[in-house]
Protein backbone atom coordinates (compact mmCIF):
# COMPACT_ATOMS: atom_id res chain seq x y z
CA UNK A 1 10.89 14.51 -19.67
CA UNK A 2 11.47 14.97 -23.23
CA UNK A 3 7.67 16.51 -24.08
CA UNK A 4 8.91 16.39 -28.09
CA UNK A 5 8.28 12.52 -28.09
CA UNK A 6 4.69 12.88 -27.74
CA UNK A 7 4.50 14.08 -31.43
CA UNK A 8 6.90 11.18 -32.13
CA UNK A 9 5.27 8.81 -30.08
CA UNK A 10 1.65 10.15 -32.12
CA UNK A 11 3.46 8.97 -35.09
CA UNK A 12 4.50 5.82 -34.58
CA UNK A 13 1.53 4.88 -33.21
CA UNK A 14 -0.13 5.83 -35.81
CA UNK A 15 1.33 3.70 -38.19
CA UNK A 16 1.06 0.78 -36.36
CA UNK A 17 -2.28 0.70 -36.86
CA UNK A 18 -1.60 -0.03 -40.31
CA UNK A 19 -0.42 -3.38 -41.79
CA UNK A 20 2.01 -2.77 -44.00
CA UNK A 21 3.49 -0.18 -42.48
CA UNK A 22 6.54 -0.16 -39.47
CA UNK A 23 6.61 1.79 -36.52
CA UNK A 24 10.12 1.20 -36.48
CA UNK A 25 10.34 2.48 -39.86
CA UNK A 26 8.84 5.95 -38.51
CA UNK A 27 11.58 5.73 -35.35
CA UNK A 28 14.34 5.93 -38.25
CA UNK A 29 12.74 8.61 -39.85
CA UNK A 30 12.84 10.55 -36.30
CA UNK A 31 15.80 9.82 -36.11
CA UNK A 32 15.30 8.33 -32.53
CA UNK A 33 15.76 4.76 -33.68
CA UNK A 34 19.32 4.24 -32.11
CA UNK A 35 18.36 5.80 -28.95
CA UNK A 36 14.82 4.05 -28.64
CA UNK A 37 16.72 1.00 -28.69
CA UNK A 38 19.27 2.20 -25.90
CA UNK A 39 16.24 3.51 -23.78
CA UNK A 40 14.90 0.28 -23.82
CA UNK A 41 17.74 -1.70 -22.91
CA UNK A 42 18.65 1.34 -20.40
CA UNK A 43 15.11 0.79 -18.22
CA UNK A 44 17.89 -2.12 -16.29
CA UNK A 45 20.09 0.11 -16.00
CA UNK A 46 21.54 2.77 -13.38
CA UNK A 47 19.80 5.50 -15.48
CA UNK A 48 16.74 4.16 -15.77
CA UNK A 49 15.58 8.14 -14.72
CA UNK A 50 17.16 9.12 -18.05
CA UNK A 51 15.51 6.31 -19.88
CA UNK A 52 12.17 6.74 -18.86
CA UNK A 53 12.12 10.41 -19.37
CA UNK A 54 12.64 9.66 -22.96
CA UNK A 55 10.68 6.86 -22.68
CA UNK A 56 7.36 7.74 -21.46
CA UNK A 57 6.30 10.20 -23.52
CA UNK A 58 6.89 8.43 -26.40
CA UNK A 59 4.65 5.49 -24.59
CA UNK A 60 2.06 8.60 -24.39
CA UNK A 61 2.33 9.28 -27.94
CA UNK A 62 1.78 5.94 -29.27
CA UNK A 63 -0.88 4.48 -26.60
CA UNK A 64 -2.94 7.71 -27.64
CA UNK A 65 -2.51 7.82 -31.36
CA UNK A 66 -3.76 3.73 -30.92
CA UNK A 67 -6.78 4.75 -28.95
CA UNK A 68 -7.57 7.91 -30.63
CA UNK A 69 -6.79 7.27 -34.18
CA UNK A 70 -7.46 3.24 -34.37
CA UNK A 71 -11.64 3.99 -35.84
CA UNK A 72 -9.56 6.77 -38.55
CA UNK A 73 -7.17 4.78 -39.74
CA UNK A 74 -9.65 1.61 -39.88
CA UNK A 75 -11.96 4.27 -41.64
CA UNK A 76 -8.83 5.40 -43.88
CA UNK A 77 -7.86 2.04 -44.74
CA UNK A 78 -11.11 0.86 -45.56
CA UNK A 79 -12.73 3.39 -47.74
CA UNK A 80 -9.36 4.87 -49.13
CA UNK A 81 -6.64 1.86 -49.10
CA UNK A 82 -4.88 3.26 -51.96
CA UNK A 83 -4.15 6.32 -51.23
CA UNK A 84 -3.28 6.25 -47.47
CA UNK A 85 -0.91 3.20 -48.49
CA UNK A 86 0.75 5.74 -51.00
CA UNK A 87 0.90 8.45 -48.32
CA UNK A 88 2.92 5.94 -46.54
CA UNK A 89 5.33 4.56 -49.57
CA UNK A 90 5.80 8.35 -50.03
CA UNK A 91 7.31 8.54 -46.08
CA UNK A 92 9.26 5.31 -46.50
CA UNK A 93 10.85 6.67 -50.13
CA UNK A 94 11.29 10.00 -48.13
CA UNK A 95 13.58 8.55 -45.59
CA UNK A 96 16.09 7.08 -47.86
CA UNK A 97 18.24 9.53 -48.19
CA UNK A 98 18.70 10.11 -44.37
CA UNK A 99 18.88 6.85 -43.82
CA UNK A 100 21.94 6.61 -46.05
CA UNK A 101 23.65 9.77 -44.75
CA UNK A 102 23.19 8.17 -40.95
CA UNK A 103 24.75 4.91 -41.86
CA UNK A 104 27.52 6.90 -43.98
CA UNK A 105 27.07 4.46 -46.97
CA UNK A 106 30.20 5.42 -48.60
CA UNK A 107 32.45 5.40 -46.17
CA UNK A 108 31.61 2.67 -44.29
CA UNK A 109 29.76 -0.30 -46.65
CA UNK A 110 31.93 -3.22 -48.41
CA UNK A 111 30.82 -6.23 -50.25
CA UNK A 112 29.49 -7.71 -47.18
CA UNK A 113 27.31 -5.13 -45.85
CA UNK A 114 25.10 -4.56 -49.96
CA UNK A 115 24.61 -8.45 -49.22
CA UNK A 116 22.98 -7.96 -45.86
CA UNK A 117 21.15 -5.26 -47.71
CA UNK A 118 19.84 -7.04 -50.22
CA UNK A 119 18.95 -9.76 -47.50
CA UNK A 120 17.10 -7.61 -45.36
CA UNK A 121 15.13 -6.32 -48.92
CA UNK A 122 14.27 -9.80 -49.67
CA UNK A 123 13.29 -10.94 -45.92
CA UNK A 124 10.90 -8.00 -45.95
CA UNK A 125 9.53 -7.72 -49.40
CA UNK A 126 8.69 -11.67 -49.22
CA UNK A 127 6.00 -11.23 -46.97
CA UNK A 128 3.81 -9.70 -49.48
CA UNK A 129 3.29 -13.60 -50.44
CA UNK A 130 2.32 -14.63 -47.35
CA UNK A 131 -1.54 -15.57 -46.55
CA UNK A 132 -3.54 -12.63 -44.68
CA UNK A 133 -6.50 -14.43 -42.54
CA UNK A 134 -9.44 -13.40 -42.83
CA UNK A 135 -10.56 -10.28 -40.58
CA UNK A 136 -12.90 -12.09 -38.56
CA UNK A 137 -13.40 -10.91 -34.87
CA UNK A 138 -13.13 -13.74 -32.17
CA UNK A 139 -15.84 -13.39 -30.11
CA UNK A 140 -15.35 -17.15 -27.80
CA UNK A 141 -12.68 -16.68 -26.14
CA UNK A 142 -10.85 -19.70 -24.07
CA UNK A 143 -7.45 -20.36 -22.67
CA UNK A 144 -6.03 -21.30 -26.24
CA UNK A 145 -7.36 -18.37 -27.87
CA UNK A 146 -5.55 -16.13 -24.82
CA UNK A 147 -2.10 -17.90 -25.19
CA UNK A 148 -2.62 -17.03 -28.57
CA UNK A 149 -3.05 -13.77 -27.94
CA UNK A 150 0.04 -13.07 -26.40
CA UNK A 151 2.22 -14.71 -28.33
CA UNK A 152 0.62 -12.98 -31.52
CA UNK A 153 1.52 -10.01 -29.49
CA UNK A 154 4.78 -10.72 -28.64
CA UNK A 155 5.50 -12.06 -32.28
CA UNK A 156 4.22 -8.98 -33.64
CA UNK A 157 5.89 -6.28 -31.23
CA UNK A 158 9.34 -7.95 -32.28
CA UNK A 159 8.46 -7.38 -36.05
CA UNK A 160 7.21 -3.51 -34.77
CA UNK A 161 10.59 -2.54 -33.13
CA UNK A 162 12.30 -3.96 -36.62
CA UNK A 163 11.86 -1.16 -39.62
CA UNK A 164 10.40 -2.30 -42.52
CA UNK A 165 8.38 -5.37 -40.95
CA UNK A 166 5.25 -4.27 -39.55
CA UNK A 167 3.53 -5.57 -36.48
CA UNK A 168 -0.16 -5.20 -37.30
CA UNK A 169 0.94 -7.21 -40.55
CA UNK A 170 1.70 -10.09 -38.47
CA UNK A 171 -1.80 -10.14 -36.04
CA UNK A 172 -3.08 -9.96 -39.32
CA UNK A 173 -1.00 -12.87 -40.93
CA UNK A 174 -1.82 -14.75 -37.73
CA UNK A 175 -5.66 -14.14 -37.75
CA UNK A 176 -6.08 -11.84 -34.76
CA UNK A 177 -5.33 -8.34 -36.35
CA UNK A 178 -9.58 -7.88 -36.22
CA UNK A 179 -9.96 -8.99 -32.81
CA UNK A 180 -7.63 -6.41 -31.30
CA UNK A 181 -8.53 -3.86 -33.23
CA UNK A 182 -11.84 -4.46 -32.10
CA UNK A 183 -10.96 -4.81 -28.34
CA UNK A 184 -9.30 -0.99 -28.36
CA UNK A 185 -12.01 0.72 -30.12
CA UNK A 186 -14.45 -0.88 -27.62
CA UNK A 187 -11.69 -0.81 -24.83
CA UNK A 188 -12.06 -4.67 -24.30
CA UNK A 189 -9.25 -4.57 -20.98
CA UNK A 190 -8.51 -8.16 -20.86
CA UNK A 191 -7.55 -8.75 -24.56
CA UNK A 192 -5.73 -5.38 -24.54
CA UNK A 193 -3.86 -6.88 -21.50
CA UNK A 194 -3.06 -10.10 -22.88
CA UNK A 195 -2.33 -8.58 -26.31
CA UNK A 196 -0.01 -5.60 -24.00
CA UNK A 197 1.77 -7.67 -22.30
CA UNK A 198 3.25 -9.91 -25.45
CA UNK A 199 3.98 -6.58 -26.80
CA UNK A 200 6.07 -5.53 -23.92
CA UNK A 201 7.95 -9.03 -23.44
CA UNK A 202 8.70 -9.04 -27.33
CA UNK A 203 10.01 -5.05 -27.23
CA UNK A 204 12.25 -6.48 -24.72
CA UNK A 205 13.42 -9.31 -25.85
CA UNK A 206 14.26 -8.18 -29.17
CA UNK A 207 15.77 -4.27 -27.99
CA UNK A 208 18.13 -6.62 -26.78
CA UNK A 209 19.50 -8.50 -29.96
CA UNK A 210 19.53 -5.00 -31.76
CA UNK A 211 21.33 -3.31 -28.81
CA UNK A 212 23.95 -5.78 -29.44
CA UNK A 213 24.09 -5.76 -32.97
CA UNK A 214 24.21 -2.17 -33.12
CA UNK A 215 26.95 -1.95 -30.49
CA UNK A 216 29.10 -4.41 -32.08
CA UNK A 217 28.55 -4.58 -36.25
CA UNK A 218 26.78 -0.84 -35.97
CA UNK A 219 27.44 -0.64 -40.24
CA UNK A 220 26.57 -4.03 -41.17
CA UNK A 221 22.82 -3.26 -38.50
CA UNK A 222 22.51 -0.14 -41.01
CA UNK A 223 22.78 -2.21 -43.64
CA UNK A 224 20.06 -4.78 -42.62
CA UNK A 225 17.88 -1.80 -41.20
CA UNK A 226 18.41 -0.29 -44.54
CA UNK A 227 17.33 -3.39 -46.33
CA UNK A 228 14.39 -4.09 -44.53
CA UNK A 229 13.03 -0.26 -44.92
CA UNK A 230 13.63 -0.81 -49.13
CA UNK A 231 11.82 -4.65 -48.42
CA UNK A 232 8.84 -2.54 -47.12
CA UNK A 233 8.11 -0.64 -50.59
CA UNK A 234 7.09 -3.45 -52.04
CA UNK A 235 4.96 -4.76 -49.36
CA UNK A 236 3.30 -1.36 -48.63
CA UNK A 237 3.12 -0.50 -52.51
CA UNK A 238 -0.61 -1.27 -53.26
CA UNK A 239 -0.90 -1.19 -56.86
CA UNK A 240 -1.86 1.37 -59.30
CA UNK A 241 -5.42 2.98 -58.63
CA UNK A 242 -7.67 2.42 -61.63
CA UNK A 243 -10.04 5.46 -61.65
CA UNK A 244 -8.72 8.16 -62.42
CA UNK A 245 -9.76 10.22 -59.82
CA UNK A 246 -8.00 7.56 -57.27
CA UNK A 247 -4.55 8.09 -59.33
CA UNK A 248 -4.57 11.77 -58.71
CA UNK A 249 -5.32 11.04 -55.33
CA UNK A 250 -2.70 9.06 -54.66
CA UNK A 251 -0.28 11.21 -56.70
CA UNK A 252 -1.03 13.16 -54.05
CA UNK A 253 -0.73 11.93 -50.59
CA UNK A 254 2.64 10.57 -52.41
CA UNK A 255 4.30 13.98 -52.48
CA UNK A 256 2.62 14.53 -49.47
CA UNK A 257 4.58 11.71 -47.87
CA UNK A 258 7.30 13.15 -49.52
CA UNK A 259 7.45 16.53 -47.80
CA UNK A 260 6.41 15.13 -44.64
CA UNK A 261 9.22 12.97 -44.95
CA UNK A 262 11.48 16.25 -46.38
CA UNK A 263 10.13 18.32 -43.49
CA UNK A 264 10.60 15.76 -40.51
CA UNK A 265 14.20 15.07 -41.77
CA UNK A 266 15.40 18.46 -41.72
CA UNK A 267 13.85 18.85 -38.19
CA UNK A 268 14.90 15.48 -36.98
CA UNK A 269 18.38 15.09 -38.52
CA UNK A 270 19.88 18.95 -37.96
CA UNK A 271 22.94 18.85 -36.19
């Protein structure tokens, strides 16, 4: 068991609490994304052993950092938006630069792989003009509002395992993000099923498609991975605070994204 991904795990977890921000996006920052991906895919295979040791305490990390931190970060976003959204552009600037030295951007891009780029950037970066629903908890629930349940889930757990596009984004884009944030702070079991297993069907399905991609275009993946994580900026980027008090603020938890994105990358990506 690789104990390590707990912290990881805490991580993502964390930010996928957050609409706006990726989980997937953290997973690069790791610098686990790659092998997340082949874990996934691996659970099939002869060393699923291998694959779940990695695997499961990552699940520990996130499932606890979802239970544990879901009333903070609702607190977080709701009395300090600003801020904690400029904590997070600070991490997503932060991991640039590894980014770019894992993908080997100079040796390996051409014409063809900037394009992806810049399609990934405007996939991502569009969504910022798509309509939020309103956070209203659903408190009737019938078959309908089950089936969609799960597919929110399942929609949204392909966008989590994709940097740049966040999951909670999409419950929230889909009118549900309320309801299950509701049901695990007041550990509602069958919406967290229903919602849980979406999310697992959708990892699955799309580990899959980036398996592939990664095993057979692996520079032009980086290049749309890349793309999507510069997309997110602009989505996560909230505006400029305008109290003064609220700028310094967020000048802060910037550099403090920063350095935690400065610290985790010369832990993550030493070799």
């Amino acid at each position: 068991m690789e104990w390590k991904n707990i912290y990881r795990g805490l991580m993502m977890g964390a930010s996928d609490v957050i609409p706006g921000v990726s989980g997937g996006t953290i997973a690069v920052l790791l610098g686990i994304y790659d092998r997340l991906i082949a874990s996934i895919n691996g659970l099939f295979s002869k060393e699923w052993k291998k694959h779940l040791g990695f695997l499961i305490p990552l699940g520990i990390g996130i499932a606890g950092a979802v239970l544990l931190l879901s009333r903070l970060i609702e607190w977080l976003f709701k009395d300090f938006p600003g801020p904690t959204q400029f904590f997070f552009l600070g991490l997503i600037i932060g991991i640039l630069p590894y980014l770019f030295r894992q993908a080997d951007v100079k040796a390996n891009f051409k014409v063809n792989h900037y394009i992806l780029l810049i399609i990934g950037a405007v996939i991502v970066s569009g969504m910022v003009f798509l309509h939020e629903s309103e956070g209203v908890v659903i408190e009737e629930f019938t078959l309908s509002t089950y089936v969609l349940l799960f597919f929110s889930g399942f929609i949204a757990s392909a966008a989590m395992i994709l940097p740049g596009i966040s999951g909670s984004f999409i419950l929230l884009v889909m009118g549900v993000y309320a309801t299950v944030i509701s049901a695990i702070s007041n550990l509602q079991l069958t919406i967290i099923a229903v919602v849980g297993l979406g999310i697992v069907l959708g990892i699955l399905t799309m580990s899959k498609l980036i398996h592939y991609f990664f095993k057979h275009y692996r520079s032009g993946t980086f290049a749309l991975i890349i793309g999507l994580v510069i997309g997110s900026i602009v989505v996560v980027f909230p505006g400029w605070p305008e109290s003064t008090p609220f700028l310094l603020l967020s000048v802060v938890t910037f550099a403090g994204g920063l350095f935690v994105a400065y610290v985790l990358g010369r832990v993550e990506y030493k070799e």
